[in-house]
N, C-alpha and C. Protein backbone atom coordinates (compact mmCIF):
# COMPACT_ATOMS: atom_id res chain seq x y z
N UNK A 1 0.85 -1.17 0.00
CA UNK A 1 0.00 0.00 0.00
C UNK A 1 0.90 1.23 0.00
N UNK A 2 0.88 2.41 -1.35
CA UNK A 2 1.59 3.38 -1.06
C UNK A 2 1.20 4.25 0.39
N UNK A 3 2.51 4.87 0.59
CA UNK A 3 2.22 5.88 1.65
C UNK A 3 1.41 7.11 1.58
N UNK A 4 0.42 8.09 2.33
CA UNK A 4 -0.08 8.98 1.42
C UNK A 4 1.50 10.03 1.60
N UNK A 5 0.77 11.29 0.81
CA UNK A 5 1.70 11.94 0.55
C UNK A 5 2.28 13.41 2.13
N UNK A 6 1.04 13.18 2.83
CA UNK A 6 1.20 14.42 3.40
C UNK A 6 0.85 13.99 5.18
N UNK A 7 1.75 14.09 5.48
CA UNK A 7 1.50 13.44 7.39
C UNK A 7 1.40 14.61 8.10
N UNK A 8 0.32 15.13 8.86
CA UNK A 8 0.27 16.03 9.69
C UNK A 8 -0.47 15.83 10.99
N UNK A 9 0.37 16.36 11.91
CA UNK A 9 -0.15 16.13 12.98
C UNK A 9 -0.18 17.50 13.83
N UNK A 10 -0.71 17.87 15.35
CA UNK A 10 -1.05 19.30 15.72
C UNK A 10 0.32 20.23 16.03
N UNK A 11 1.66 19.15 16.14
CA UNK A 11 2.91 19.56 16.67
C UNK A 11 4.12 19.58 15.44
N UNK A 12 3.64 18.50 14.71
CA UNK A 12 4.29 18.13 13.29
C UNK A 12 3.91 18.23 11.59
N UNK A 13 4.21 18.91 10.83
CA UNK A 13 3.87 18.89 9.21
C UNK A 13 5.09 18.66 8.72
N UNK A 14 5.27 17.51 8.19
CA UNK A 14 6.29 16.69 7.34
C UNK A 14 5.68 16.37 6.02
N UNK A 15 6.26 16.60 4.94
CA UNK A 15 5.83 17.05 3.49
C UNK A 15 7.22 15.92 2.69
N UNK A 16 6.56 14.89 2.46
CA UNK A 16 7.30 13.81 1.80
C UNK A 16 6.67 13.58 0.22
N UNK A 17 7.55 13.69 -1.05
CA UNK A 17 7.18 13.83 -1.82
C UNK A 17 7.68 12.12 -2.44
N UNK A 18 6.09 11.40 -2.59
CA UNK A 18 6.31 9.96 -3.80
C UNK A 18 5.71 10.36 -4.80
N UNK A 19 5.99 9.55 -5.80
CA UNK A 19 5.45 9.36 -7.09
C UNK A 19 3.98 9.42 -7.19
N UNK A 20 3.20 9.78 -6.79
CA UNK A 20 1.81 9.44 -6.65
C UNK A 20 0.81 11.11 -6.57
N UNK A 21 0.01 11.00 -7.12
CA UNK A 21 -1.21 12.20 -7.59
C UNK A 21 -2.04 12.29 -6.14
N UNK A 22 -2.16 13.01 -5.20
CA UNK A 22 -3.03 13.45 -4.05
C UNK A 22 -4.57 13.88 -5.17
N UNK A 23 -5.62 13.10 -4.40
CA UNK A 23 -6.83 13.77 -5.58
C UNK A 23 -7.68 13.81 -4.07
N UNK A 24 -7.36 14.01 -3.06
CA UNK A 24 -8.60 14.47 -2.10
C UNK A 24 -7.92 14.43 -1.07
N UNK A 25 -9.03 14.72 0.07
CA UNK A 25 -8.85 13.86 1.56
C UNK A 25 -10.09 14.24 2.21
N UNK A 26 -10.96 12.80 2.64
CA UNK A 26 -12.33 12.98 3.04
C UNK A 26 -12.07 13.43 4.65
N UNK A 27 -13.32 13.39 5.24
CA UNK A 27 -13.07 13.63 6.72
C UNK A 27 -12.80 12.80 7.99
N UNK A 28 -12.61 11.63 7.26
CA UNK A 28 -11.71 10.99 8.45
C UNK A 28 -10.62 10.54 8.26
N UNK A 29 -9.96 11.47 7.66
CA UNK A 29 -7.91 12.14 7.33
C UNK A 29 -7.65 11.05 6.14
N UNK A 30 -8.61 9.95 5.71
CA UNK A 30 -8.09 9.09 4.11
C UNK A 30 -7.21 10.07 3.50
N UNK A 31 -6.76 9.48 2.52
CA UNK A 31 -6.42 10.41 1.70
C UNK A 31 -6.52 9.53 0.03
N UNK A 32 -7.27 10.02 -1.29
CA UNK A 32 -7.31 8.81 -1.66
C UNK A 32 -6.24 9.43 -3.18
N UNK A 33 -5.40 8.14 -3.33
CA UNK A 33 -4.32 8.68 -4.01
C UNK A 33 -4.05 7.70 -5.61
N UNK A 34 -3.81 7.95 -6.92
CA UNK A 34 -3.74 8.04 -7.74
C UNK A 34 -2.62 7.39 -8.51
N UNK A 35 -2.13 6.46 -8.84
CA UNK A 35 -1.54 5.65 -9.53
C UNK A 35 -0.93 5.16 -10.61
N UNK A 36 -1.10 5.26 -11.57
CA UNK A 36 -0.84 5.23 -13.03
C UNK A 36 -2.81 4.47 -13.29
N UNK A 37 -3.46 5.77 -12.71
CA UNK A 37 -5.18 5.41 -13.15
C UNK A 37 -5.97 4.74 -12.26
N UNK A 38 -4.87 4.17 -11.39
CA UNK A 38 -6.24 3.21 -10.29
C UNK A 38 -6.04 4.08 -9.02
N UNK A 39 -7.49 4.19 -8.39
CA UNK A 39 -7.35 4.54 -7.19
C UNK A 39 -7.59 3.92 -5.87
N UNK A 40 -6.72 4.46 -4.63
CA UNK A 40 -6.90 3.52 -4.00
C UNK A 40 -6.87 4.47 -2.77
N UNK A 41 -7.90 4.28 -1.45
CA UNK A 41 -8.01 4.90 -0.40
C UNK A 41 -6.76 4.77 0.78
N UNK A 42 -6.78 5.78 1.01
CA UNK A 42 -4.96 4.92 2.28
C UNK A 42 -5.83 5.99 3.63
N UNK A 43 -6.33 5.02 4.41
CA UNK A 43 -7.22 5.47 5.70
C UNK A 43 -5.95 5.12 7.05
N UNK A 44 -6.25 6.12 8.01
CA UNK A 44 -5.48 6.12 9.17
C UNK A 44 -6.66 5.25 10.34
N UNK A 45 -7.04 4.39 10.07
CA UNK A 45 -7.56 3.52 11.13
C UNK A 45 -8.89 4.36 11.85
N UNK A 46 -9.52 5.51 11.51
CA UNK A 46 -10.04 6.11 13.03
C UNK A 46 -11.18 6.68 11.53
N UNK A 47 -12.22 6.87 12.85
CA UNK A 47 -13.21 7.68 12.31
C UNK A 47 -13.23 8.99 12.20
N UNK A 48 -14.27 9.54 11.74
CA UNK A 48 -14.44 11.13 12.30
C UNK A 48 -14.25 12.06 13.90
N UNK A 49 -15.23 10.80 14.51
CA UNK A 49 -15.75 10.65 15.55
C UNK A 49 -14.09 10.65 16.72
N UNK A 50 -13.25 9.88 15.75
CA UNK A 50 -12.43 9.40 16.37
C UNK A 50 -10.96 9.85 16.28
N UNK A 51 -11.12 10.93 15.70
CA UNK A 51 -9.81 11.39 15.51
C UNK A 51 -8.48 12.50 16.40
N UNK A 52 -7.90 12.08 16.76
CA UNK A 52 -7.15 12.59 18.08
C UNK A 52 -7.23 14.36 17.21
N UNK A 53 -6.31 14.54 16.00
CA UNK A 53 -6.37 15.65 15.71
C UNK A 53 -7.70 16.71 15.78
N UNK A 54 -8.54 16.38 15.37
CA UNK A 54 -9.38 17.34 15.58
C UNK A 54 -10.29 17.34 17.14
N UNK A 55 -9.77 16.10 17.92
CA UNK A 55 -9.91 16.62 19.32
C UNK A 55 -9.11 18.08 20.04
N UNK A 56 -7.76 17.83 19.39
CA UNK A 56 -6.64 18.54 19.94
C UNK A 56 -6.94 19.57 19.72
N UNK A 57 -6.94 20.24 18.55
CA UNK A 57 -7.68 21.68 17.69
C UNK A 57 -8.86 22.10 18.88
N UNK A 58 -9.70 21.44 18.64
CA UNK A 58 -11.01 21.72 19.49
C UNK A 58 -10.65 22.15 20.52
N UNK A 59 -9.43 21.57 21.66
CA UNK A 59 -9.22 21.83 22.64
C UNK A 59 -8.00 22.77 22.65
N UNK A 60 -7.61 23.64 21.86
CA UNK A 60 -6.88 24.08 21.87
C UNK A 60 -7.56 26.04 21.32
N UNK A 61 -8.86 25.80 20.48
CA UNK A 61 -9.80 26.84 20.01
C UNK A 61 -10.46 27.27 21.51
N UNK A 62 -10.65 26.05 22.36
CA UNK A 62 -11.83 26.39 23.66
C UNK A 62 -10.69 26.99 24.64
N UNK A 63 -9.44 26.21 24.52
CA UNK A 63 -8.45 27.27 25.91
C UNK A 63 -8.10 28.56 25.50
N UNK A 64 -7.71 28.61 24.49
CA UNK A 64 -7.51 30.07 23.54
C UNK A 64 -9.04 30.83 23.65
N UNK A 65 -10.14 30.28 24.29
CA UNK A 65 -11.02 31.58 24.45
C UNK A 65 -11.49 31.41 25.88
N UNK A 66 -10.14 30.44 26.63
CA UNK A 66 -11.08 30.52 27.87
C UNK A 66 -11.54 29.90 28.41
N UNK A 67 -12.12 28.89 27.86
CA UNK A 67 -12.73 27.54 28.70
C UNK A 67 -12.09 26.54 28.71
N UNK A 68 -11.48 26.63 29.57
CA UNK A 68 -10.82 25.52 30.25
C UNK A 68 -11.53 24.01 30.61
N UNK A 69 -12.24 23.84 31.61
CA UNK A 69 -12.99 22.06 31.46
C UNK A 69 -13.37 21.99 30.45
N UNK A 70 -14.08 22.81 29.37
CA UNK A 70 -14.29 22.05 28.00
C UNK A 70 -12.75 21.62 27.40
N UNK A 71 -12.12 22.57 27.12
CA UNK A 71 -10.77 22.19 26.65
C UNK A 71 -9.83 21.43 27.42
N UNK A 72 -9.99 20.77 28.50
CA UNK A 72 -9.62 19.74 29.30
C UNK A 72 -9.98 18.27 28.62
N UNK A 73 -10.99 17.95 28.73
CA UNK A 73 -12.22 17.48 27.69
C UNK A 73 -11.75 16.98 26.89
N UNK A 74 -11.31 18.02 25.89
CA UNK A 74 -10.93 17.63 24.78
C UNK A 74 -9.53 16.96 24.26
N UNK A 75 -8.73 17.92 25.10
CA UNK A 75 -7.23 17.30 25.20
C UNK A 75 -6.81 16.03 25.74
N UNK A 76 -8.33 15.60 26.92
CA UNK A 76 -7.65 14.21 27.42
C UNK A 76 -7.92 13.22 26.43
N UNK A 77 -9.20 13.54 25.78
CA UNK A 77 -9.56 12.61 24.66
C UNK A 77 -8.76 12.52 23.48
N UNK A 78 -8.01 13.30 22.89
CA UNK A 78 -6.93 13.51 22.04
C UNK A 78 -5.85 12.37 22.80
N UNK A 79 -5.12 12.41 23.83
CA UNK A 79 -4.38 11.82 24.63
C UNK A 79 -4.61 10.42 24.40
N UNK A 80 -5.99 10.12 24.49
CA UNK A 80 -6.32 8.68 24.91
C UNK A 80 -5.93 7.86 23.21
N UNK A 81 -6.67 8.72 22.32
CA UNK A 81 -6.82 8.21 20.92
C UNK A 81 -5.21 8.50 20.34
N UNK A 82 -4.53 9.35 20.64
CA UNK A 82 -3.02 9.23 20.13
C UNK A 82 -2.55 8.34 20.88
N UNK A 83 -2.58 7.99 22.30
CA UNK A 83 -1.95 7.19 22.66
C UNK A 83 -2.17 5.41 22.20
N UNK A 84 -3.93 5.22 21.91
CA UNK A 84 -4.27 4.21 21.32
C UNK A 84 -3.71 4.09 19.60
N UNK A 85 -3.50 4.78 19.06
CA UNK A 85 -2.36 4.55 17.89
C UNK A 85 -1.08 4.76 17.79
N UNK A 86 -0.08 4.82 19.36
CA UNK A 86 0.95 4.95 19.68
C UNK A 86 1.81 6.17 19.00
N UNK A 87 0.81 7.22 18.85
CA UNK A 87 1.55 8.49 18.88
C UNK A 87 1.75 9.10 19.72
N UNK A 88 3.17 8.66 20.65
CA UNK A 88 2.72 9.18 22.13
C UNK A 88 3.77 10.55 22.00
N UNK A 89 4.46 11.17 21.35
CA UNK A 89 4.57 12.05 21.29
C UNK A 89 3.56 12.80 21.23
N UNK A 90 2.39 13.54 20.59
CA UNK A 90 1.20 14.53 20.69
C UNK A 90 0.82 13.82 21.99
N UNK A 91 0.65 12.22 22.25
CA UNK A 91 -0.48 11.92 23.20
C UNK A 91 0.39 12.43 24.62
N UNK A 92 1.52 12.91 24.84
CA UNK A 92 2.06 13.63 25.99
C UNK A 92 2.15 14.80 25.92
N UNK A 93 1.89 15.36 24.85
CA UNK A 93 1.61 16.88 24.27
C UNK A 93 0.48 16.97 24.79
N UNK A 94 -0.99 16.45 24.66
CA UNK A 94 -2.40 16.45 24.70
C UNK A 94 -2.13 16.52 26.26
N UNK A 95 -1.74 15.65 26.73
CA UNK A 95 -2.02 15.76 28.34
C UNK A 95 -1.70 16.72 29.09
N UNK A 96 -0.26 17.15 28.40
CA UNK A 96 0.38 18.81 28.79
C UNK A 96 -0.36 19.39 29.03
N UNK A 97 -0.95 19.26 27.89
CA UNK A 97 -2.34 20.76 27.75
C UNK A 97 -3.34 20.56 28.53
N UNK A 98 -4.18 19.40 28.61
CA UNK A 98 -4.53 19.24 30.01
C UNK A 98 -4.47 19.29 31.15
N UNK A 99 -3.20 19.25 31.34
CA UNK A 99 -2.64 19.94 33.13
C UNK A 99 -2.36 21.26 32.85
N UNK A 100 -1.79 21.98 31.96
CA UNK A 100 -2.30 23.76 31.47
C UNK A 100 -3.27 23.90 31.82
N UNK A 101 -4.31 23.51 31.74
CA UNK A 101 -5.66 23.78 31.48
C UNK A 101 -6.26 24.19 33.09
N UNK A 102 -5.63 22.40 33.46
CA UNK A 102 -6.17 22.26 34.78
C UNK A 102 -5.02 23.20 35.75
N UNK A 103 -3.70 23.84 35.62
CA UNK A 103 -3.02 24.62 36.12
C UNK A 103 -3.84 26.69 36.37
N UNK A 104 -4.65 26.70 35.05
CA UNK A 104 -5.01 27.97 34.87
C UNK A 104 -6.10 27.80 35.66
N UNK A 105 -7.13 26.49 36.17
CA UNK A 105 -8.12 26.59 37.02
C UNK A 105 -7.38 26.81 38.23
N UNK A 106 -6.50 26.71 38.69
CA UNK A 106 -5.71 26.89 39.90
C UNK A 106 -6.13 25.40 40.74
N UNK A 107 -6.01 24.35 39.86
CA UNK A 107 -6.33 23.01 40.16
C UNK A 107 -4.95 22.27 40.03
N UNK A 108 -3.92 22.68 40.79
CA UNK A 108 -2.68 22.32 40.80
C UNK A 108 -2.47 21.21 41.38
N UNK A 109 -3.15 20.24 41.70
CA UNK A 109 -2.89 18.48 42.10
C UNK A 109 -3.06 18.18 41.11
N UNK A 110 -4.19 18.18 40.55
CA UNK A 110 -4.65 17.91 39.14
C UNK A 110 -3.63 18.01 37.87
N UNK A 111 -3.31 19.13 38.51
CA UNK A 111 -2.37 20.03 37.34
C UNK A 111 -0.94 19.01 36.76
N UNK A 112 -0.35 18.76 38.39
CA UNK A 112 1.01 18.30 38.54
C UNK A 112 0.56 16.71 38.52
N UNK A 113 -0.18 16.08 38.52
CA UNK A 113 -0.23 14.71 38.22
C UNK A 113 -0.72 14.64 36.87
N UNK A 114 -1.35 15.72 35.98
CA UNK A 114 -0.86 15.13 34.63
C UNK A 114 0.66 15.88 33.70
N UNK A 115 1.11 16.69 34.47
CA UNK A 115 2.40 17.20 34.18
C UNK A 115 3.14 15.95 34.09
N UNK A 116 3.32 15.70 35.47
CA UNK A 116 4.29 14.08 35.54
C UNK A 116 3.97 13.13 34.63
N UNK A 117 2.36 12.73 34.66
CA UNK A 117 2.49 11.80 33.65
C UNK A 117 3.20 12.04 31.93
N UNK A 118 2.58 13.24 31.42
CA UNK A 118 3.01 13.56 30.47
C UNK A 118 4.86 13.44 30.31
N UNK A 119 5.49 13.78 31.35
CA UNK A 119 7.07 14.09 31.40
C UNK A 119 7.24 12.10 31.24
N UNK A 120 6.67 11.53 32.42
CA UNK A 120 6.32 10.45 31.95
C UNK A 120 6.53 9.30 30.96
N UNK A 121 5.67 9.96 30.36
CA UNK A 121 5.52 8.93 28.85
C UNK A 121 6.24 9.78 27.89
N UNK A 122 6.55 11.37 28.17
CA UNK A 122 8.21 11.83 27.12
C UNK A 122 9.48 11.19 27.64
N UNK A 123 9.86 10.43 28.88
CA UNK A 123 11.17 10.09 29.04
C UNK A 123 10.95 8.75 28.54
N UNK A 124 9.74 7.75 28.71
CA UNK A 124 9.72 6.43 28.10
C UNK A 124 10.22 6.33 26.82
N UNK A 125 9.33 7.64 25.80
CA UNK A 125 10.01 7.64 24.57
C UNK A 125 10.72 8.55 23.93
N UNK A 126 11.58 8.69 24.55
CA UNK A 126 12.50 9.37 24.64
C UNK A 126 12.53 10.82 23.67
N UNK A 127 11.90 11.42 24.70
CA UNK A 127 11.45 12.79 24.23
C UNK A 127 11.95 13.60 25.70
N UNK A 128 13.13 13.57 25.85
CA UNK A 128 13.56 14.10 27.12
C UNK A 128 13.60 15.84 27.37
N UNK A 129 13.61 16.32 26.12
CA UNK A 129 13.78 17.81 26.09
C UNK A 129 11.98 18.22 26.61
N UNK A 130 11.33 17.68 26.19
CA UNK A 130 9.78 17.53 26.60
C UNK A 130 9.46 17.37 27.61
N UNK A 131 9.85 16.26 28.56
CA UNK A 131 9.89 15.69 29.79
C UNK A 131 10.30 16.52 30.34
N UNK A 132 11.63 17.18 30.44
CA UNK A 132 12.01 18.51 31.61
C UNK A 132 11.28 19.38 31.66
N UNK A 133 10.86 19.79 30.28
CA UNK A 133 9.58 20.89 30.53
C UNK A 133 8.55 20.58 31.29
N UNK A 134 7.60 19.70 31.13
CA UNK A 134 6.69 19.05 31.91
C UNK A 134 7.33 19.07 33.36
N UNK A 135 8.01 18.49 33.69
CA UNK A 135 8.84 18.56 34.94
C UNK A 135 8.65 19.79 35.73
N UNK A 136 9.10 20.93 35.17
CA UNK A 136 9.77 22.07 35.42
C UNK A 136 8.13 23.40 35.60
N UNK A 137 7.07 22.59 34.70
CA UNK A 137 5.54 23.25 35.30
C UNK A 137 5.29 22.24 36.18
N UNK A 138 5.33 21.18 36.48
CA UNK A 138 5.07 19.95 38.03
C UNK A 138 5.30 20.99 38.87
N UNK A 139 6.76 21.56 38.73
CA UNK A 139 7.49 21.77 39.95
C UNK A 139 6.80 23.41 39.80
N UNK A 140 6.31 24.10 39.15
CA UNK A 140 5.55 25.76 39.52
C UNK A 140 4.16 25.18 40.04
N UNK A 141 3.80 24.07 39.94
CA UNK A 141 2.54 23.36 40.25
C UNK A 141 2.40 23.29 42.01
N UNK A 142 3.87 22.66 42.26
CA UNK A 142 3.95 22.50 43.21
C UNK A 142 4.09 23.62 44.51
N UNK A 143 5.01 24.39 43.85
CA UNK A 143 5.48 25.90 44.36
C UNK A 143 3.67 26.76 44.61
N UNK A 144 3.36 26.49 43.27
CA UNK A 144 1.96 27.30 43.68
C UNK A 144 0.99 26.53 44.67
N UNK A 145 0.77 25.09 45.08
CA UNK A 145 -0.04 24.88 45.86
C UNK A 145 0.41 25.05 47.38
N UNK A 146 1.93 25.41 47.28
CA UNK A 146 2.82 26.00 48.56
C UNK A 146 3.33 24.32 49.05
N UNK A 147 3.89 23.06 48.52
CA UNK A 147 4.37 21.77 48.73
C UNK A 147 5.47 21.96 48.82
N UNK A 148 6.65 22.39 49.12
CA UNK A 148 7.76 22.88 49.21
C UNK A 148 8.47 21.72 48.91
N UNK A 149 8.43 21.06 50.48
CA UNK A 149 9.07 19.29 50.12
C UNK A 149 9.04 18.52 48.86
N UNK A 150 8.05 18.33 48.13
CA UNK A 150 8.04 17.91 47.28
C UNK A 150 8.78 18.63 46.11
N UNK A 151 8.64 20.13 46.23
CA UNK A 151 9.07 21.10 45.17
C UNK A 151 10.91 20.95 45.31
N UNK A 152 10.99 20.73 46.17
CA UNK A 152 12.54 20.52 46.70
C UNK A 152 13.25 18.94 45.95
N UNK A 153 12.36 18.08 46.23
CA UNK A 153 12.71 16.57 45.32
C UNK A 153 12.40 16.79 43.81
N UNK A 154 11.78 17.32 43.35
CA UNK A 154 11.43 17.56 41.87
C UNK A 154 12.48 18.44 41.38
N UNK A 155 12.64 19.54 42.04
CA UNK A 155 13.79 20.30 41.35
C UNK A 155 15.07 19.27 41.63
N UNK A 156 15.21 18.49 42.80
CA UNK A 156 17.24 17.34 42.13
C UNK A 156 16.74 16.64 40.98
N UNK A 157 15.76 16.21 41.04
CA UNK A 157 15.37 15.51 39.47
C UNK A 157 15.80 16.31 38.41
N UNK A 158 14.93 17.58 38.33
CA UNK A 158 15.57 17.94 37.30
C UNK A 158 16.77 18.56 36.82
N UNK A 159 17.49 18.85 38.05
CA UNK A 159 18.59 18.98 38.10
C UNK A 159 19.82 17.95 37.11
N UNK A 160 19.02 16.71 37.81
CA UNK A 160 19.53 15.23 36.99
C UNK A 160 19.05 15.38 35.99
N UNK A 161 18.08 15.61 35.33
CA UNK A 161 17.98 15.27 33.85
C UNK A 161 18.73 16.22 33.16
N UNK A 162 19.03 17.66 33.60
CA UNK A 162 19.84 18.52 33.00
C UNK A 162 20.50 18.04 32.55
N UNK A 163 21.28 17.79 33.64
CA UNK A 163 22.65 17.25 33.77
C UNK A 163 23.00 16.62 32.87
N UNK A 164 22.52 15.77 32.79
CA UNK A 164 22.16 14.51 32.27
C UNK A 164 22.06 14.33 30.16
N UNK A 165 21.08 15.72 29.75
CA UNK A 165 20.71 16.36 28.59
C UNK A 165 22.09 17.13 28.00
N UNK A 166 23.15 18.19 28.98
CA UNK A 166 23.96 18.15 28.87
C UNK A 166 25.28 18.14 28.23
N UNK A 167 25.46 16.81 28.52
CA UNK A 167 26.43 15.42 28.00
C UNK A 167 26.17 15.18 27.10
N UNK A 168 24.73 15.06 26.65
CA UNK A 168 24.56 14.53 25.56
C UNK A 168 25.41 15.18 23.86
């Protein structure tokens, strides 16, 4: 099955050029592509219904005006569906934004337990420059609910991952 021609995602647009004629793309991201005359649909597994990207958007239009639990909402559901097609890069992006979300309600437990997770599942796959960030709002998460102790162990962590980033 050719590849389609155009991969985009809410963090990534990568523009790979094959041999092949782009003649659409319906609304649940197909794309149906062109051959020497035959055509053939190249679908990303998911519905309309079901598509992490236009969760993310959605939740990213509702925090940009403000509403936060809707755009909570939306970002965790983005999360769940990237992470169920193992795009866990956005799907630790999505959750970010969800503890943003839940950080601007001044819901900072909330906030810092999906910070971590997100940092999380960026050090599993090794998205470490990501992970410190996440880290590094945990730890204003923490500072703002006044946890000091804890804010005190989170910052040698990231101290270590600096460190650590570094070397590299």
């Amino acid at each position: 099955m050719p590849l389609p021609l155009k991969y985009e995602s809410s963090t990534q647009n990568f523009l790979t050029v094959f041999p092949y004629k782009l003649d659409g793309k319906s609304k649940n991201g197909s794309v149906t592509i062109i051959e020497h005359g035959e055509e053939e649909d190249v679908s990303h597994g998911e519905t309309a219904e079901e598509d992490p990207i236009k969760f993310h958007r959605e939740g990213t239009a509702l925090c940009d005006a403000g509403k936060y639990e809707e755009a909570i909402e939306k970002f965790l559901e983005a999360y769940k569906l990237y992470e169920k097609v193992q795009n866990f890069f956005d799907a630790s992006y999505a959750l970010f934004k969800a503890a943003e979300c839940s950080y601007l309600l001044k819901d900072h437990s909330t906030a810092t337990e999906r910070f971590l997770k997100a940092a999380d599942l960026a050090f599993k796959k090794g998205y470490d420059r990501f992970g410190l960030s996440a880290l590094e709002y945990a730890l204003d998460c923490y500072k703002a609910a006044g946890e000091e102790e804890r804010a005190v162990e989170l910052k040698k962590k990231i101290e270590e991952v600096r460190a650590k980033l570094s070397t590299l």
